[in-house]
Protein backbone atom coordinates (compact mmCIF):
# COMPACT_ATOMS: atom_id res chain seq x y z
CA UNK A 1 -0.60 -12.10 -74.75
CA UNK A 2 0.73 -10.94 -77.85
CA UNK A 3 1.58 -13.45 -80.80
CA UNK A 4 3.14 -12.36 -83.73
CA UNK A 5 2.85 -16.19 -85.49
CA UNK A 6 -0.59 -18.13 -84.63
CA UNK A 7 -1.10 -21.33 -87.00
CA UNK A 8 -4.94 -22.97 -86.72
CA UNK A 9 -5.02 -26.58 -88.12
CA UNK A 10 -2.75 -25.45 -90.97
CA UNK A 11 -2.86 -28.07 -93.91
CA UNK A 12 -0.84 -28.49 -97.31
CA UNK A 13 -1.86 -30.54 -100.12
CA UNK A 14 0.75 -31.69 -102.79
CA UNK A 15 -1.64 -33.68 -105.33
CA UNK A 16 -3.95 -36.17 -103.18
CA UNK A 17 -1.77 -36.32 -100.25
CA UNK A 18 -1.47 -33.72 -97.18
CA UNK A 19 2.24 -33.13 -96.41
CA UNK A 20 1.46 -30.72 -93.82
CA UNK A 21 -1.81 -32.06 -91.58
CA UNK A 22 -3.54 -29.71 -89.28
CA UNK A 23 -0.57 -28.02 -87.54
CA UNK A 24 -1.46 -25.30 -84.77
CA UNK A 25 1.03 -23.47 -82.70
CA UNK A 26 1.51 -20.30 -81.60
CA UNK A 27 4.86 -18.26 -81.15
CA UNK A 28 4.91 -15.27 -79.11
CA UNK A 29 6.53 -11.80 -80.04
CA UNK A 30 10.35 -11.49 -80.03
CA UNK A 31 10.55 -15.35 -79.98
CA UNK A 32 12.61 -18.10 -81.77
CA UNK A 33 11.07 -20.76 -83.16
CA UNK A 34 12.18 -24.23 -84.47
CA UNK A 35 10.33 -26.30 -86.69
CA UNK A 36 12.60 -29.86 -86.19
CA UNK A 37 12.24 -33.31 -87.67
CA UNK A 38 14.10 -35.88 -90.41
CA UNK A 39 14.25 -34.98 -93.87
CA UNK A 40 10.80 -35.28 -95.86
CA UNK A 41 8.60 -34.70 -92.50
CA UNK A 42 6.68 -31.51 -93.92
CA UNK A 43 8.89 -28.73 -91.98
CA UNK A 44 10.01 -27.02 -94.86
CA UNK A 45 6.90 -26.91 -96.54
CA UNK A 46 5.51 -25.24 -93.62
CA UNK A 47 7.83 -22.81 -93.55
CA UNK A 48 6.96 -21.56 -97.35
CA UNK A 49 3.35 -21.58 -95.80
CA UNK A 50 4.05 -19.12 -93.63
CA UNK A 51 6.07 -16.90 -95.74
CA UNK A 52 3.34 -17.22 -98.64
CA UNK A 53 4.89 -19.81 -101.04
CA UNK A 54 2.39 -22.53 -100.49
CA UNK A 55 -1.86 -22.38 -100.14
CA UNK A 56 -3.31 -24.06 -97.39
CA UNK A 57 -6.14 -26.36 -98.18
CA UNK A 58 -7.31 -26.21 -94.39
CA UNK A 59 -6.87 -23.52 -91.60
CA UNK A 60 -5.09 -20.61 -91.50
CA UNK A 61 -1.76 -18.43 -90.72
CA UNK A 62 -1.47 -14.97 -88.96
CA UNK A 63 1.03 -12.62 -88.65
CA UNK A 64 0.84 -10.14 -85.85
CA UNK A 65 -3.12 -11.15 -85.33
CA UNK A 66 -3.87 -10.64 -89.31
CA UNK A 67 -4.84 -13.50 -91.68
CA UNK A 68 -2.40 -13.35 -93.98
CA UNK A 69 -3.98 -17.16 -95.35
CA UNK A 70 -6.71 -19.40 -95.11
CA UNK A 71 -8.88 -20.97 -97.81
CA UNK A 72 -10.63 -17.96 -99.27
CA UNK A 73 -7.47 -15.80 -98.94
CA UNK A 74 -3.80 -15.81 -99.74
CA UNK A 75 -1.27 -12.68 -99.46
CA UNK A 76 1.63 -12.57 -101.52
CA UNK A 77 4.55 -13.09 -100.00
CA UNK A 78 6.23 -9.49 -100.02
CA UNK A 79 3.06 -8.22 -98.68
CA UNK A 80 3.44 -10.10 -95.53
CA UNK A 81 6.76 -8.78 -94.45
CA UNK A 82 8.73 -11.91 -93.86
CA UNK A 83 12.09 -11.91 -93.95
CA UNK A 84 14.04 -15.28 -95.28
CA UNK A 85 17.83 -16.92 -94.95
CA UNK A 86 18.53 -19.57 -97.42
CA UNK A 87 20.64 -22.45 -96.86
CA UNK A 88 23.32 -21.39 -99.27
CA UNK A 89 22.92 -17.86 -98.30
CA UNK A 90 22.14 -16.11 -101.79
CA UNK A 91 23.86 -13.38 -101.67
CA UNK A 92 24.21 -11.17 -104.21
CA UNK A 93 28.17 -11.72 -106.01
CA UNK A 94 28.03 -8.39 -107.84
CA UNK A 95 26.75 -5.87 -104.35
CA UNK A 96 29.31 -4.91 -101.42
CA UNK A 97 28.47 -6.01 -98.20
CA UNK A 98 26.84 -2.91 -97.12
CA UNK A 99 24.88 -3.14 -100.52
CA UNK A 100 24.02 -6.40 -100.19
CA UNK A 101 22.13 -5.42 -96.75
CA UNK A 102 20.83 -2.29 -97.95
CA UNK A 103 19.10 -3.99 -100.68
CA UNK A 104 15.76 -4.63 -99.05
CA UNK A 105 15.74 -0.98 -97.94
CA UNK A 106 13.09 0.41 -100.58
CA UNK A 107 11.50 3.29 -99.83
CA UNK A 108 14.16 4.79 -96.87
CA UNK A 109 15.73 7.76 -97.00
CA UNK A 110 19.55 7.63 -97.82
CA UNK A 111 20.62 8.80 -94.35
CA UNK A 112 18.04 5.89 -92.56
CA UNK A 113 19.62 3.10 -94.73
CA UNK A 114 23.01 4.24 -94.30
CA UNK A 115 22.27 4.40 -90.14
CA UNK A 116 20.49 0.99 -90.44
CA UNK A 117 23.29 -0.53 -92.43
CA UNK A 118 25.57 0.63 -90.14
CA UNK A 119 23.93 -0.45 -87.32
CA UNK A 120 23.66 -3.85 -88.48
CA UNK A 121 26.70 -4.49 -89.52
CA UNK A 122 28.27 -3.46 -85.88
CA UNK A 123 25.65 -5.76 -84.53
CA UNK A 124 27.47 -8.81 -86.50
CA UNK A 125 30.96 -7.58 -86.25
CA UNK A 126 31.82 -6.67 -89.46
CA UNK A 127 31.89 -2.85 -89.53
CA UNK A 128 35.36 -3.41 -91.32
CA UNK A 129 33.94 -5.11 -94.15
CA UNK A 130 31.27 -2.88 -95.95
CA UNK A 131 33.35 -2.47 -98.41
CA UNK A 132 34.11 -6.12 -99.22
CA UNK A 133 32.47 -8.47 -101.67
CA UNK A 134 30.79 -11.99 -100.53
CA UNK A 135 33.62 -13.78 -102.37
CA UNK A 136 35.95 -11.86 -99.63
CA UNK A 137 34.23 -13.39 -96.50
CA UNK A 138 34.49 -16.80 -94.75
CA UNK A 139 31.48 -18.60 -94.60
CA UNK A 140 30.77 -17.57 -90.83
CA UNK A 141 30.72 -14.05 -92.35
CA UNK A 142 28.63 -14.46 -95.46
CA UNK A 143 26.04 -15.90 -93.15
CA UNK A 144 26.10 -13.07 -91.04
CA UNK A 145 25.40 -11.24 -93.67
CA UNK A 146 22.66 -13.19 -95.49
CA UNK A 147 21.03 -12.39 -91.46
CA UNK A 148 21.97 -8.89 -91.50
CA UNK A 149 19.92 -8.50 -94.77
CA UNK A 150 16.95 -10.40 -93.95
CA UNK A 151 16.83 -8.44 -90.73
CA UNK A 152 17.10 -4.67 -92.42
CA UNK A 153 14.12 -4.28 -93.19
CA UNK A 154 12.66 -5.17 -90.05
CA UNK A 155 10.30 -7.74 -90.82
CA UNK A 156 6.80 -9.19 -88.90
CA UNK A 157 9.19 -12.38 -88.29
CA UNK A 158 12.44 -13.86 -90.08
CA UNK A 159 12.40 -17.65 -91.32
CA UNK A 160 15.49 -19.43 -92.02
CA UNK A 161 15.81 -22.69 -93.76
CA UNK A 162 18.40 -25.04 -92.44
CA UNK A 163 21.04 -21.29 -92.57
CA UNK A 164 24.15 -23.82 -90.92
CA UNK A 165 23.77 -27.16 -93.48
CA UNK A 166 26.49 -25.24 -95.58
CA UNK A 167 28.83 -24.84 -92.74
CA UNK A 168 31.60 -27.53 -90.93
CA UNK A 169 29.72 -28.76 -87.54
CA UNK A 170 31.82 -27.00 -85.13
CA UNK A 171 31.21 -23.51 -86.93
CA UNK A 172 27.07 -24.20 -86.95
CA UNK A 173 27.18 -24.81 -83.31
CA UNK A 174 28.97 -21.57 -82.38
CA UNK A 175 26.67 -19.71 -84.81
CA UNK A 176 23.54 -20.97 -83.81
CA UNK A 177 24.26 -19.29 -80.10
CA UNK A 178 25.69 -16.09 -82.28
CA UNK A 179 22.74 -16.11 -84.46
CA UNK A 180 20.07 -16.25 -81.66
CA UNK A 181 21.86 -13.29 -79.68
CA UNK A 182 21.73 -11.19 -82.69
CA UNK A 183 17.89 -11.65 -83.02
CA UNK A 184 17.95 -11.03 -79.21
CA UNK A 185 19.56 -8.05 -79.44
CA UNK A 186 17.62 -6.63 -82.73
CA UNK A 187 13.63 -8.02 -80.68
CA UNK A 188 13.72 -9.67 -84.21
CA UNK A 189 10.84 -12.78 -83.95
CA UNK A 190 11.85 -16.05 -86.36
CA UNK A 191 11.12 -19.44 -86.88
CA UNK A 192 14.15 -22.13 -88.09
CA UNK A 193 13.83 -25.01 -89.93
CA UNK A 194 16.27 -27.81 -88.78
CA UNK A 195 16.56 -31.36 -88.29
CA UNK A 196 19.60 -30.74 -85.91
CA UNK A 197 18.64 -30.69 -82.48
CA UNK A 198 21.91 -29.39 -81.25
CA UNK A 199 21.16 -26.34 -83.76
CA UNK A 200 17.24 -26.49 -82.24
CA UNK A 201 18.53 -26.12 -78.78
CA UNK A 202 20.95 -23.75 -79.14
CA UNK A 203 18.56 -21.11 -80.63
CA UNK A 204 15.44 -21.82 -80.36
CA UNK A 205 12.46 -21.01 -76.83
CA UNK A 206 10.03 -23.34 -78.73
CA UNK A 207 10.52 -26.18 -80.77
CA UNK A 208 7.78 -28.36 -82.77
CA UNK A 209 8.72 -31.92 -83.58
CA UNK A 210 7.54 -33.30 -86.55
CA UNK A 211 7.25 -36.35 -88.55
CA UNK A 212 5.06 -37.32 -91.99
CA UNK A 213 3.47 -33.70 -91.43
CA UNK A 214 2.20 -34.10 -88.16
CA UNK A 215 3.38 -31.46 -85.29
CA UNK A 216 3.84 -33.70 -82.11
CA UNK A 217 4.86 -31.30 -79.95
CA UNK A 218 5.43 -27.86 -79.54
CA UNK A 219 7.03 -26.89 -76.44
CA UNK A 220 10.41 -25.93 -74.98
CA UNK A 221 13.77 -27.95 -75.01
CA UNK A 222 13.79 -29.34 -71.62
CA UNK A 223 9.86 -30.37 -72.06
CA UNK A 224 10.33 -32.24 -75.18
CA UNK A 225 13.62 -34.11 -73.38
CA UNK A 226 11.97 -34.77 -70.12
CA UNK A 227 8.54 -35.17 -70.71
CA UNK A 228 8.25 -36.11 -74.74
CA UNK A 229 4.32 -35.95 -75.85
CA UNK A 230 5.30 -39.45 -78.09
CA UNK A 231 7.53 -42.25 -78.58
CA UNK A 232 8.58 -40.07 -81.60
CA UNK A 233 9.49 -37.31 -80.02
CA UNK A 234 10.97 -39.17 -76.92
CA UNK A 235 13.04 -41.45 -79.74
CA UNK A 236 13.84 -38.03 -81.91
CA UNK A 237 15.37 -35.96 -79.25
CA UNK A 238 17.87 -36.85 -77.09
CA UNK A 239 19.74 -40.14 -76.92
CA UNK A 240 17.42 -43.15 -75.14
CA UNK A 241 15.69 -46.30 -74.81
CA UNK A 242 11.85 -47.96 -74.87
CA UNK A 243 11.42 -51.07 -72.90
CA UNK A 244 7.83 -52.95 -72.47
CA UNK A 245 7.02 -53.09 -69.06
CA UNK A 246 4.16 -53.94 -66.92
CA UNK A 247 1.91 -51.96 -64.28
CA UNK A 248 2.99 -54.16 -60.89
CA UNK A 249 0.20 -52.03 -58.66
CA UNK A 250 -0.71 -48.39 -57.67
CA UNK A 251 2.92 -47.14 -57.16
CA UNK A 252 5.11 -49.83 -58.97
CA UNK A 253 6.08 -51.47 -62.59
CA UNK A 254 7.93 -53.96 -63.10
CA UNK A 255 11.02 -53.48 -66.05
CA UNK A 256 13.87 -55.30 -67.50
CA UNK A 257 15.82 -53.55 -64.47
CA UNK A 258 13.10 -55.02 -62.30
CA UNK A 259 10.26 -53.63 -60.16
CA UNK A 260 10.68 -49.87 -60.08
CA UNK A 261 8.50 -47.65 -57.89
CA UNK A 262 7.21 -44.17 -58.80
CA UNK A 263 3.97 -42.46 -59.36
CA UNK A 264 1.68 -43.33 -62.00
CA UNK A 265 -1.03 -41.77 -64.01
CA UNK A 266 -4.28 -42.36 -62.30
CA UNK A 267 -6.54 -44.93 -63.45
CA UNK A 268 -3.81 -47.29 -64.44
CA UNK A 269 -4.79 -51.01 -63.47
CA UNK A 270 -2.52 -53.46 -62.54
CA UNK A 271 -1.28 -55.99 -65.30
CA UNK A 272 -1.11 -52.87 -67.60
CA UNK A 273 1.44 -53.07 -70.64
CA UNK A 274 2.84 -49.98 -71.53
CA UNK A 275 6.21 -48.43 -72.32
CA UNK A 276 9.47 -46.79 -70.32
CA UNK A 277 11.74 -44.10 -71.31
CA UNK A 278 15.30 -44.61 -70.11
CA UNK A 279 17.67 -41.73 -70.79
CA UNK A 280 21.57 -41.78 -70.64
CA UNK A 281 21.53 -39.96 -67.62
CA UNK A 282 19.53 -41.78 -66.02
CA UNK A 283 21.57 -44.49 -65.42
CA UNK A 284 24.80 -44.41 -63.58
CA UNK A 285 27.51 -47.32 -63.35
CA UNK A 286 28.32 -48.00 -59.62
CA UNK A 287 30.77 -50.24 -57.67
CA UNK A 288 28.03 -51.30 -54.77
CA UNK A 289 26.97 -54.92 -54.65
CA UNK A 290 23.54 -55.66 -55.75
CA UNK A 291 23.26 -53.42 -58.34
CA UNK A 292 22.06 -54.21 -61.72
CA UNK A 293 25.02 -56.01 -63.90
CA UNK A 294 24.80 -55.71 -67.80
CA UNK A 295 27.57 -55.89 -70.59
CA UNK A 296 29.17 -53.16 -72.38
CA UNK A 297 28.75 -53.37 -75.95
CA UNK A 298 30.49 -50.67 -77.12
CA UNK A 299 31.89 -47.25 -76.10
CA UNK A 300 31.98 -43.80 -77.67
CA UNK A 301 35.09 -41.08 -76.20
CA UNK A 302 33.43 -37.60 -76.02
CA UNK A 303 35.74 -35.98 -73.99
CA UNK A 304 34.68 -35.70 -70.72
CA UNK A 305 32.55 -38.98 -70.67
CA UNK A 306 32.09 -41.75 -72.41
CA UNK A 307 28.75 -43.09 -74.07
CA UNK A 308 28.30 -46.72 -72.78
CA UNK A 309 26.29 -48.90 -74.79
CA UNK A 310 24.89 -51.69 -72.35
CA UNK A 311 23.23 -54.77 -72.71
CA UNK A 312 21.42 -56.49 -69.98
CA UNK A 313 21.11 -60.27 -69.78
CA UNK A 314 17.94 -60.33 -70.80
CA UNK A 315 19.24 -58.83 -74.57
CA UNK A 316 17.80 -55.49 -74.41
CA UNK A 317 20.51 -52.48 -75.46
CA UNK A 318 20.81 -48.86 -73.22
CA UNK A 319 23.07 -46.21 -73.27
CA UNK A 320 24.59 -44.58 -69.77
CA UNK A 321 27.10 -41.34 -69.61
CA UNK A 322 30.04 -41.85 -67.50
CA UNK A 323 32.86 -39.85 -66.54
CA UNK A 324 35.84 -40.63 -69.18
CA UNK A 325 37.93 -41.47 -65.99
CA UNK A 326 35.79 -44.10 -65.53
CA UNK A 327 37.00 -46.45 -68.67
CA UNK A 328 35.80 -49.80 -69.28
CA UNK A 329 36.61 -51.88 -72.09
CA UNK A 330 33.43 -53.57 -74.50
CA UNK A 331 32.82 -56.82 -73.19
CA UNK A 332 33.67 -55.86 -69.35
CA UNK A 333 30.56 -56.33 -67.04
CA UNK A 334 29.52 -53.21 -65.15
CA UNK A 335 27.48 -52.76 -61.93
CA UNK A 336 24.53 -49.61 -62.57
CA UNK A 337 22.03 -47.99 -60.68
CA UNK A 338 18.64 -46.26 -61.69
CA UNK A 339 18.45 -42.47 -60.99
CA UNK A 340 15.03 -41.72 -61.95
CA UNK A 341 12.94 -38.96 -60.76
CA UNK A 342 9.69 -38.98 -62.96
CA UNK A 343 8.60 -42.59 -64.67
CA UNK A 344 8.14 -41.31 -68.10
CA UNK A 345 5.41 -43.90 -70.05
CA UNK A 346 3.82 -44.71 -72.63
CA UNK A 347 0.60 -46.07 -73.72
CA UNK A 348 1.21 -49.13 -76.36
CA UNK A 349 0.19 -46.13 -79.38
CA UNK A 350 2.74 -44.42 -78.46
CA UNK A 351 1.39 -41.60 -76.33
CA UNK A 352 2.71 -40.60 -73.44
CA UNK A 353 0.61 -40.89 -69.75
């Protein structure tokens, strides 16, 4: 299998402390990537890794199945051929559109650059605007432009560093999608840095979760939502809630819901304490007797559903979806069922069974 990114135990050092700590992952050719996690968690700084900015005190980064760094070697960073979109786009005021992505073109022929150029910019739309200046263009546009350049060149992989934080929240969502069939279409590989999930799963195949420069996971989107490595990444991802429960026997726990039955990790005994993810969807409100009762909290319109939060007697807080048909008023008590088709747990360290 062909990567064109491998990281092996990849470490950064500001001072005496390790902001980045033995990250490995691998992303495969013609991929997108996502680096995502809260502010201060090491993402960025991994990112200026790869693309050369930053030494690595431990293990190493290759591009395309050359070390481009390790500890006895570091390649500068237009030697590596890594493209890069900023967050506020830098383009350049002074340069056309067309000049601004013909800019990276050194060493091409007049007629390839002009063909390239061209190409690109019918590949984001704006053939009408070559002649414009960034001042000219929304910001949708400018950012397809800040991609277009980055991408002329062709480079061994494009990274882009938070490329939506400048932009209202309904235009990063529909650009995220844009942007990721534009790298599609171009077999372009990258790797984003974001701590927007929405933005994570709209573009990305792989996304790595991290917090205080640890990678907890690297894996797809419906992986790290259904079957998160952590508590982090289970709490980080999605909506949901932990509860403490305990192992009942071989096929049973018993939960603030009460005993639940599903299959568990061999070699759990009975009496074990360990910990539950419940998801939103997990739980649906239902007008059969017997159910579970608990005590809406508070409610949040989305449209199409609401977002319940619940409250069982007991005092511990959930969230369910429900239909926006179905409305219910904070304070009203609600009948719910458990629709759960994997117990997803947790060992009391936060690692998941």
């Amino acid at each position: 299998m062909s990567y064109r990114l491998e990281l092996n135990e990849a470490t950064v050092t500001f001072g005496a402390t390790d902001v980045v700590q033995r990250v490995s992952l691998q992303l495969r050719e013609g991929d997108i990537g996502c680096l995502l996690g809260p502010s201060g968690c090491g993402k960025t700084t991994l990112l200026r890794a790869i693309a050369g900015f930053e030494p690595l005190r431990q293990g190493r980064i290759a591009l395309h199945g050359k070390v481009v760094c390790d500890t006895q070697r570091m390649i500068a960073p237009e030697r590596r051929r890594v493209g890069m979109v900023f967050q506020d786009f830098a383009l350049f005021p002074h340069l056309t559109v067309a000049g601004n992505i013909g800019f990276g073109l050194r060493g091409w022929t007049a007629a390839e650059k002009q063909s390239r150029i061209a190409d690109l910019l019918t590949l984001v739309g704006l053939s009408d605007s070559a002649g414009k200046h960034p001042h000219q263009l929304s910001g949708g546009q400018q950012q397809r432009i800040a991609l277009a350049r980055a991408m002329a060149p062709r480079p061994e992989i494009l990274l882009l560093d938070e490329p939506f934080s400048a932009l209202d929240p309904e235009l990063r969502g529909q650009l995220a999608s844009e942007v990721r069939s534009l790298l599609k279409q171009d077999g372009i590989t990258a790797i984003l840095v974001t701590h927007d999930q929405t933005e994570a799963f709209a573009m990305a195949d792989q996304i790595g979760v991290m917090s205080q420069g640890k990678l907890h996971q690297w894996d797809s989107g419906y992986n790290l939502y259904h079957h998160p490595a952590t508590t982090f990444v289970a709490d980080f991802v999605g909506r949901g809630a932990l509860f403490a429960i305990q192992v009942a026997d071989r096929n049973s726990i018993d939960t603030p819901f009460g005993r639940l039955s599903g299959k568990l990790p061999d070699g759990i005994e009975t009496g074990t304490a360990l910990q539950l993810l419940i998801r939103p969807d997990d739980i649906h409100l239902t007008t059969k007797e017997g159910s579970i009762s608990a005590r809406i909290s508070e409610r949040l319109f989305q449209g199409a559903e609401y977002l319940y939060t619940l409250q069982l007697a007991s005092g511990h807080h959930f969230q369910c979806l429900a239909p926006s048909h179905q409305q219910h008023t904070p304070g009203d008590t609600v009948s719910l069922k458990l629709d759960i088709q994997d117990l997803v747990l947790f060992s009391n360290d936060g690692r998941a069974l």
